[in-house]
PDB file of N, CA and C in Angstrom:
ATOM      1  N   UNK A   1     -19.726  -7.495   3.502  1.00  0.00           N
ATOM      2  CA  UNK A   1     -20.722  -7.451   2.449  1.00  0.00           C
ATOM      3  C   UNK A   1     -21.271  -6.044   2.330  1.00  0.00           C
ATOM      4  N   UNK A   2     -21.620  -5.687   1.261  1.00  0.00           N
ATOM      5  CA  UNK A   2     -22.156  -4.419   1.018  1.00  0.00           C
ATOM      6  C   UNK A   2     -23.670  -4.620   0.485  1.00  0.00           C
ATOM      7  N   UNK A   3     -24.313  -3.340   0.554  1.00  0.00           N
ATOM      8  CA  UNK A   3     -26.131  -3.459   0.270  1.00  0.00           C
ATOM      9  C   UNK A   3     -26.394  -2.902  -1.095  1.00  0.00           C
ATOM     10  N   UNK A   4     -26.892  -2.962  -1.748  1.00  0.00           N
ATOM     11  CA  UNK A   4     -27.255  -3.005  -3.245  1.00  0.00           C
ATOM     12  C   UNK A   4     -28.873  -2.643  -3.222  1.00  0.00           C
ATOM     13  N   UNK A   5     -29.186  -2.014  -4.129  1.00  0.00           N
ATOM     14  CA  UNK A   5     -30.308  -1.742  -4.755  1.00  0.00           C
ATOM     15  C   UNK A   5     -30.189  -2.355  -6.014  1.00  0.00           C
ATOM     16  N   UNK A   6     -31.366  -2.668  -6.831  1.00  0.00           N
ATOM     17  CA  UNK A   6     -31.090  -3.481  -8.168  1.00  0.00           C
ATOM     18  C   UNK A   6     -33.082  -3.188  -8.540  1.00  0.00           C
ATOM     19  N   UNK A   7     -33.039  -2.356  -9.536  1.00  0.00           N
ATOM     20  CA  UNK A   7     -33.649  -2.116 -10.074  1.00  0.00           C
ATOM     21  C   UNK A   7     -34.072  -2.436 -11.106  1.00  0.00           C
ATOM     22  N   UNK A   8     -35.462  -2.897 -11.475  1.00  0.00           N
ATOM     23  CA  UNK A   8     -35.758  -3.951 -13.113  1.00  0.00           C
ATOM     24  C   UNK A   8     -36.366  -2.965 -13.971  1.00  0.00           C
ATOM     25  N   UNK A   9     -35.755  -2.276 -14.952  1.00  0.00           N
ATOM     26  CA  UNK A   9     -36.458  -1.482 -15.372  1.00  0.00           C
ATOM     27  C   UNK A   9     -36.811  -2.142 -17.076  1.00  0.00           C
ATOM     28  N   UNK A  10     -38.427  -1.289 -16.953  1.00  0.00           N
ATOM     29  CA  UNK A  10     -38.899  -1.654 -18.684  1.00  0.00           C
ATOM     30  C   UNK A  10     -38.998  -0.818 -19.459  1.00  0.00           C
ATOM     31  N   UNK A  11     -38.849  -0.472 -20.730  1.00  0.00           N
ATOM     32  CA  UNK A  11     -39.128   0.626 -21.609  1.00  0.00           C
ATOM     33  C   UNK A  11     -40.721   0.318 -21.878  1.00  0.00           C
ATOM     34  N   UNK A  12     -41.679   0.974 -21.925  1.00  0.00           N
ATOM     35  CA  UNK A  12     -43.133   1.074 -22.677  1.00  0.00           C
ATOM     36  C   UNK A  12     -43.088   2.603 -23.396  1.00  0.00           C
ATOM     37  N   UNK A  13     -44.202   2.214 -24.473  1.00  0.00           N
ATOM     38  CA  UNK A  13     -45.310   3.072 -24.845  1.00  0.00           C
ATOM     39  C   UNK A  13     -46.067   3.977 -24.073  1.00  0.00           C
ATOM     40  N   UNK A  14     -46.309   5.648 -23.877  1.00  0.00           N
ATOM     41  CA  UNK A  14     -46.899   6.384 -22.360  1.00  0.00           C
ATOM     42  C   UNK A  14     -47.944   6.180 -24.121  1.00  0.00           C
ATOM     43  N   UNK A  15     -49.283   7.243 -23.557  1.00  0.00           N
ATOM     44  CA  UNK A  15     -50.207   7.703 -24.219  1.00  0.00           C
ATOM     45  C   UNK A  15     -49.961   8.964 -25.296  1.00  0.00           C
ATOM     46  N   UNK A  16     -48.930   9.697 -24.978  1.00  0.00           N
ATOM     47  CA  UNK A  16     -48.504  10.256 -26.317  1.00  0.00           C
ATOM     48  C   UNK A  16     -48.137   9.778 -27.258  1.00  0.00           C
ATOM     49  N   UNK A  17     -47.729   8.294 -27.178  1.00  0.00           N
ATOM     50  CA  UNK A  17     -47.068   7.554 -28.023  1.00  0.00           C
ATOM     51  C   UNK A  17     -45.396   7.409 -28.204  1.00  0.00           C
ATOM     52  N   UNK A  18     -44.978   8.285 -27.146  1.00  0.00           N
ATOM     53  CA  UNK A  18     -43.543   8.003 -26.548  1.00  0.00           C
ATOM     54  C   UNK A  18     -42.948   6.948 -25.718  1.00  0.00           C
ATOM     55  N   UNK A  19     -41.959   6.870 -26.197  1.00  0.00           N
ATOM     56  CA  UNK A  19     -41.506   5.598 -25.141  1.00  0.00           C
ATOM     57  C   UNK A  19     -40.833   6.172 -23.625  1.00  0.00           C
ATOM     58  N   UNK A  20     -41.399   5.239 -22.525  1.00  0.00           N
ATOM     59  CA  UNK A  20     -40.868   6.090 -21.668  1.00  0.00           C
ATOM     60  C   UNK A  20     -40.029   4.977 -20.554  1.00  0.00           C
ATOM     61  N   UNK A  21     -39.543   5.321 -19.485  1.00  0.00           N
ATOM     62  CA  UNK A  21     -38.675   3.881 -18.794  1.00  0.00           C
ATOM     63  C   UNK A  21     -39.519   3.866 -17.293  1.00  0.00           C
ATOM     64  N   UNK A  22     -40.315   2.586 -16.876  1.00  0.00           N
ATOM     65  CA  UNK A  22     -40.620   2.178 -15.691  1.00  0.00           C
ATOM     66  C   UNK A  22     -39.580   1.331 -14.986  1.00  0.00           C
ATOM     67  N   UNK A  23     -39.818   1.338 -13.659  1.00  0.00           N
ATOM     68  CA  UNK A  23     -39.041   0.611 -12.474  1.00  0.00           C
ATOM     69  C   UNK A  23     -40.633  -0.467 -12.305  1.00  0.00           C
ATOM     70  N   UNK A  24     -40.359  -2.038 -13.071  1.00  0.00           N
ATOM     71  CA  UNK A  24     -41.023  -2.892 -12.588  1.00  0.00           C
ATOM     72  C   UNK A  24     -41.101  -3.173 -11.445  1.00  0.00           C
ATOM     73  N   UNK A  25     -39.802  -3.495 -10.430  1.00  0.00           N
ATOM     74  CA  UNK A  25     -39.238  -3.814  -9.125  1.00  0.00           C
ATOM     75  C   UNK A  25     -38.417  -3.412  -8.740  1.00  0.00           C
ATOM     76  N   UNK A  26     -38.122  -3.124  -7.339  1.00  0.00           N
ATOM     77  CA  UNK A  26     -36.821  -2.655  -6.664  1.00  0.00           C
ATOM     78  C   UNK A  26     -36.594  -3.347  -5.630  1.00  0.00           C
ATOM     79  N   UNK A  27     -35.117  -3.965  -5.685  1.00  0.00           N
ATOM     80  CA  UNK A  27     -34.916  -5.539  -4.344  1.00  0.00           C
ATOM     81  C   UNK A  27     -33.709  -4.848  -4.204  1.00  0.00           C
ATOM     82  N   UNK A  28     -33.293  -4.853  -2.894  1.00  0.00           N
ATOM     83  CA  UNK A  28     -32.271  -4.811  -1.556  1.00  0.00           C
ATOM     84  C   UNK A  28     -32.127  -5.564  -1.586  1.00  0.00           C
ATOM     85  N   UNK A  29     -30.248  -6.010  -1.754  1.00  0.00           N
ATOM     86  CA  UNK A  29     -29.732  -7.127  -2.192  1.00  0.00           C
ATOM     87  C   UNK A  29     -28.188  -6.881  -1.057  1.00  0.00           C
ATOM     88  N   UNK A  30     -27.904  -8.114  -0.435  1.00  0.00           N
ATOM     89  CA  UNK A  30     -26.677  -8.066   0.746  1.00  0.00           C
ATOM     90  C   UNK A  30     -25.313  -8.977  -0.397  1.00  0.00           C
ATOM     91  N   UNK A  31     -24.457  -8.455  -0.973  1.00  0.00           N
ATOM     92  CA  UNK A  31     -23.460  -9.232  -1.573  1.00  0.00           C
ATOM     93  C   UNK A  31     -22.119  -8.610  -1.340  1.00  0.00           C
ATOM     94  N   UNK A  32     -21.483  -9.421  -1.844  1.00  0.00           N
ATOM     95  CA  UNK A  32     -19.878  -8.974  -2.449  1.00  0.00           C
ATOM     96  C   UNK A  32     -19.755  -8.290  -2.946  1.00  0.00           C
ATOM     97  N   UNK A  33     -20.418  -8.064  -4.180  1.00  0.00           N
ATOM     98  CA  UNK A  33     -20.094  -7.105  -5.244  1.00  0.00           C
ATOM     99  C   UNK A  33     -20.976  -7.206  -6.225  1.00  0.00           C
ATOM    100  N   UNK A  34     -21.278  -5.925  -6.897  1.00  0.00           N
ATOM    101  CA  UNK A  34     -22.384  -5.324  -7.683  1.00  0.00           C
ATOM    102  C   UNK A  34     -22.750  -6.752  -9.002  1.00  0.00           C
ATOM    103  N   UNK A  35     -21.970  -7.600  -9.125  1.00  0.00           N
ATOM    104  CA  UNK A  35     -22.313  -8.561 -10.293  1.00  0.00           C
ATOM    105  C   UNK A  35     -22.934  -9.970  -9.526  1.00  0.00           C
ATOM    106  N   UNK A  36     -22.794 -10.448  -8.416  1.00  0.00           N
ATOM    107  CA  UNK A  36     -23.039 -11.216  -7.450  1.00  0.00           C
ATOM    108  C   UNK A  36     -24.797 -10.237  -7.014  1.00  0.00           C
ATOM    109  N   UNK A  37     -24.545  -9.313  -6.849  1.00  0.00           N
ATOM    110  CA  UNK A  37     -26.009  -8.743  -6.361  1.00  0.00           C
ATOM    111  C   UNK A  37     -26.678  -8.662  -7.540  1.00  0.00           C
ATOM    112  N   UNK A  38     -26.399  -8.366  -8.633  1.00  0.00           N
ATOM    113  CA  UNK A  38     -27.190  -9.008  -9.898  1.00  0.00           C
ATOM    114  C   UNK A  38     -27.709 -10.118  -9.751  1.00  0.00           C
ATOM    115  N   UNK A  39     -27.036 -11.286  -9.754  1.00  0.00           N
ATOM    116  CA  UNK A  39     -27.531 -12.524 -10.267  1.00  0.00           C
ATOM    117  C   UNK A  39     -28.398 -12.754  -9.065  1.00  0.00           C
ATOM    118  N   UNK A  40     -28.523 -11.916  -7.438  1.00  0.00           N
ATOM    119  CA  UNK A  40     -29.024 -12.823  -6.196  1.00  0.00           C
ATOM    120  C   UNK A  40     -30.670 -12.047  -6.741  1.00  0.00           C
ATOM    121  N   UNK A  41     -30.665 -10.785  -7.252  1.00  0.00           N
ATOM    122  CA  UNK A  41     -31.405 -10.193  -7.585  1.00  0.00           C
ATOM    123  C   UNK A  41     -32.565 -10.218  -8.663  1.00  0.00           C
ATOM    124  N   UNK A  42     -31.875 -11.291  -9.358  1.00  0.00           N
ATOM    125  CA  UNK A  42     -32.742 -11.766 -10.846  1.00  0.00           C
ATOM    126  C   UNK A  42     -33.118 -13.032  -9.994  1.00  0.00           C
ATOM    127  N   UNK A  43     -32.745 -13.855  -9.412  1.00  0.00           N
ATOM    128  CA  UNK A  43     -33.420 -15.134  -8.764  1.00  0.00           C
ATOM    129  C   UNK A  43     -34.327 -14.266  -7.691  1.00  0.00           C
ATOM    130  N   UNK A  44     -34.403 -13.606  -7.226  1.00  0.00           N
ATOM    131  CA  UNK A  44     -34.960 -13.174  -6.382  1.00  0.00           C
ATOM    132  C   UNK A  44     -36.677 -12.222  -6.756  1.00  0.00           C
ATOM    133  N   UNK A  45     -36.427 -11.560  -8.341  1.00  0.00           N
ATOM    134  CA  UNK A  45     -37.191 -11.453  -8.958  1.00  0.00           C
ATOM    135  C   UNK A  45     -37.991 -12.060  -9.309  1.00  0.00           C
ATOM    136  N   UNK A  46     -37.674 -13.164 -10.116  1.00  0.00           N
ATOM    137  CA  UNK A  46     -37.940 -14.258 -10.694  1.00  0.00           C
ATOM    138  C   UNK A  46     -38.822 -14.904  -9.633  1.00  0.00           C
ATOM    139  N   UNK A  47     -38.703 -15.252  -8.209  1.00  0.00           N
ATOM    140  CA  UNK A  47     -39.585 -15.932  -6.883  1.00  0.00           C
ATOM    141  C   UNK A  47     -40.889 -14.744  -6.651  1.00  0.00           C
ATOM    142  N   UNK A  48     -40.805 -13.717  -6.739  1.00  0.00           N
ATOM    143  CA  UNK A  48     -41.600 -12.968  -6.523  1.00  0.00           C
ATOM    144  C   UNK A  48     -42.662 -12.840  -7.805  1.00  0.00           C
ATOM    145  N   UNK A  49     -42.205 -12.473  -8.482  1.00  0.00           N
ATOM    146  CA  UNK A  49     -43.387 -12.318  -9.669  1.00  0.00           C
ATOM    147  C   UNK A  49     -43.385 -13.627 -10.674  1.00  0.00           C
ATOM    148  N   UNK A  50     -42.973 -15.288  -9.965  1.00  0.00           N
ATOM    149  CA  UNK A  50     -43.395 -16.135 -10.524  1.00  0.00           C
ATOM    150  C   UNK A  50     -42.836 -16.312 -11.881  1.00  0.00           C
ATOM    151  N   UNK A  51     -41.967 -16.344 -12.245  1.00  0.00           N
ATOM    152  CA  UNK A  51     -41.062 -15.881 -13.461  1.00  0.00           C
ATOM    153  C   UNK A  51     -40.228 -17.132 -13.676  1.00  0.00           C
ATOM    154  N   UNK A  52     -40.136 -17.856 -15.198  1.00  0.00           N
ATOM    155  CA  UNK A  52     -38.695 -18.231 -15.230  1.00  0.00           C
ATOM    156  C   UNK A  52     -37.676 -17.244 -15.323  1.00  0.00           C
ATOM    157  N   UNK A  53     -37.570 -16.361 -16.277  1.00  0.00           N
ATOM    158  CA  UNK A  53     -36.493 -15.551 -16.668  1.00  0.00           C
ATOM    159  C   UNK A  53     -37.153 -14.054 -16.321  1.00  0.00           C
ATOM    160  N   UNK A  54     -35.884 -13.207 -15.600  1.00  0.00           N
ATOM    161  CA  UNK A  54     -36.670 -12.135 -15.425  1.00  0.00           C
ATOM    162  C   UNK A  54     -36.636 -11.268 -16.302  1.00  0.00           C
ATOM    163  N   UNK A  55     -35.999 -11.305 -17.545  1.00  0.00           N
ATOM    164  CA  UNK A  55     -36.285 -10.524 -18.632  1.00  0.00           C
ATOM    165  C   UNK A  55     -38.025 -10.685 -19.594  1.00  0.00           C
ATOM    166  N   UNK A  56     -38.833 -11.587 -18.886  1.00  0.00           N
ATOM    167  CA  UNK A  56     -39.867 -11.214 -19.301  1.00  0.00           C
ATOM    168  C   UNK A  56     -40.303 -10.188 -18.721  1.00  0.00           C
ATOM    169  N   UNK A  57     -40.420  -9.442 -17.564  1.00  0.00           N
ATOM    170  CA  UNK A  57     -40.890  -8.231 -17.520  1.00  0.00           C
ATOM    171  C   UNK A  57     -40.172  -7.203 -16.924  1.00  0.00           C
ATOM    172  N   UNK A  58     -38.709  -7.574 -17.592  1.00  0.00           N
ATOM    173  CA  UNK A  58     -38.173  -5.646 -17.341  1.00  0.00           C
ATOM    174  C   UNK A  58     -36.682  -5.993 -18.599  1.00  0.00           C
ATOM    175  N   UNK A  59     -36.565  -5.140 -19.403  1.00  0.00           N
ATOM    176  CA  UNK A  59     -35.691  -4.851 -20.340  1.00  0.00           C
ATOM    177  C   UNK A  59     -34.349  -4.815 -19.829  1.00  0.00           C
ATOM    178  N   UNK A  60     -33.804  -4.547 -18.573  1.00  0.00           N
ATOM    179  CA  UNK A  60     -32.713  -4.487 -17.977  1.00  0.00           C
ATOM    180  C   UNK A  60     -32.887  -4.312 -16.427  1.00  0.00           C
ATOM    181  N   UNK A  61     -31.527  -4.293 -15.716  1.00  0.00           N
ATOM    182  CA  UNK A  61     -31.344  -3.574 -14.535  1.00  0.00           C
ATOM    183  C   UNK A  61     -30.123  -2.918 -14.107  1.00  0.00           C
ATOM    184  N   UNK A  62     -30.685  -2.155 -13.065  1.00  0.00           N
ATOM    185  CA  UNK A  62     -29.645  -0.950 -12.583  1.00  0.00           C
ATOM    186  C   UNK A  62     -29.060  -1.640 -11.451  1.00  0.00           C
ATOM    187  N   UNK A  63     -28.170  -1.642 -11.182  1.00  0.00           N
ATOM    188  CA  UNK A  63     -27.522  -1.896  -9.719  1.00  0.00           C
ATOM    189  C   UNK A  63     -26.532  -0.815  -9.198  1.00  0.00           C
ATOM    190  N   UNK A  64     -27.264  -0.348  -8.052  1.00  0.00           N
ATOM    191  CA  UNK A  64     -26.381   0.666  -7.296  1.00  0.00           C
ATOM    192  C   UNK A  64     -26.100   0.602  -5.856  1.00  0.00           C
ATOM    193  N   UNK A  65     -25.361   0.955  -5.604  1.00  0.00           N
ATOM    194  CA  UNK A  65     -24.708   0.636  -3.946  1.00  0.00           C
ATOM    195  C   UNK A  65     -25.655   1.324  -3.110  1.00  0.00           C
ATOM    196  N   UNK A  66     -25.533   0.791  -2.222  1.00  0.00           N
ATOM    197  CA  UNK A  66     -27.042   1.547  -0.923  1.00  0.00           C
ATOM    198  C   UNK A  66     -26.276   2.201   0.039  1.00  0.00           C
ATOM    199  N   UNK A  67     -24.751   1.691  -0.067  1.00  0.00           N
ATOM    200  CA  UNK A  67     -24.468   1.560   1.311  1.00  0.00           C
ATOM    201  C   UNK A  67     -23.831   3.535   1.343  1.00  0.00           C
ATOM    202  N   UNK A  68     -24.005   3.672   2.460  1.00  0.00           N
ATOM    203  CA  UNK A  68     -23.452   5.003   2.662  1.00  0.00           C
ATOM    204  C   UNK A  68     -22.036   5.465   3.237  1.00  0.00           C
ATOM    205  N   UNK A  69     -21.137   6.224   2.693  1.00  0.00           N
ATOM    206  CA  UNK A  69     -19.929   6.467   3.369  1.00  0.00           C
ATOM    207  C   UNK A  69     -20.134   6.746   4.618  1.00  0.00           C
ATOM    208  N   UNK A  70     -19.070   6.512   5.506  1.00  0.00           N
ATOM    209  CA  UNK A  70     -18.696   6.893   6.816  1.00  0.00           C
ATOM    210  C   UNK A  70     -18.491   8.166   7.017  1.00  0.00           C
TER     211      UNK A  70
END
């Protein structure tokens, strides 16, 4: 298994009136593979901030490998 980062990110409004991109959450995720650490990652969201769907509070996510070469 490999380690995953999976990041929920949202687009907002800053105070200039630009849109800018936040990291709602960031979950360490143990899977197979980067689409499997997605889905463990959106249920896993979803338990934490009380959520049916975790696209109520982040527009997308990033998933990137944690793990480090040898």
């Amino acid at each position: 298994m490999s380690r995953y980062v999976v990041k929920f990110m949202k687009d907002v409004l800053g105070e200039n009136g630009r849109e800018c991109e936040i990291c709602q959450s960031s979950v360490e995720i143990d899977a197979a593979n980067e689409n499997l650490a997605a889905e463990l990652a959106k249920k896993k969201f979803c338990e934490m901030q009380a959520l049916r769907d975790w696209s109520l509070h982040a527009d997308r996510i990033q998933v990137k490998s944690a793990d480090y070469p040898s």
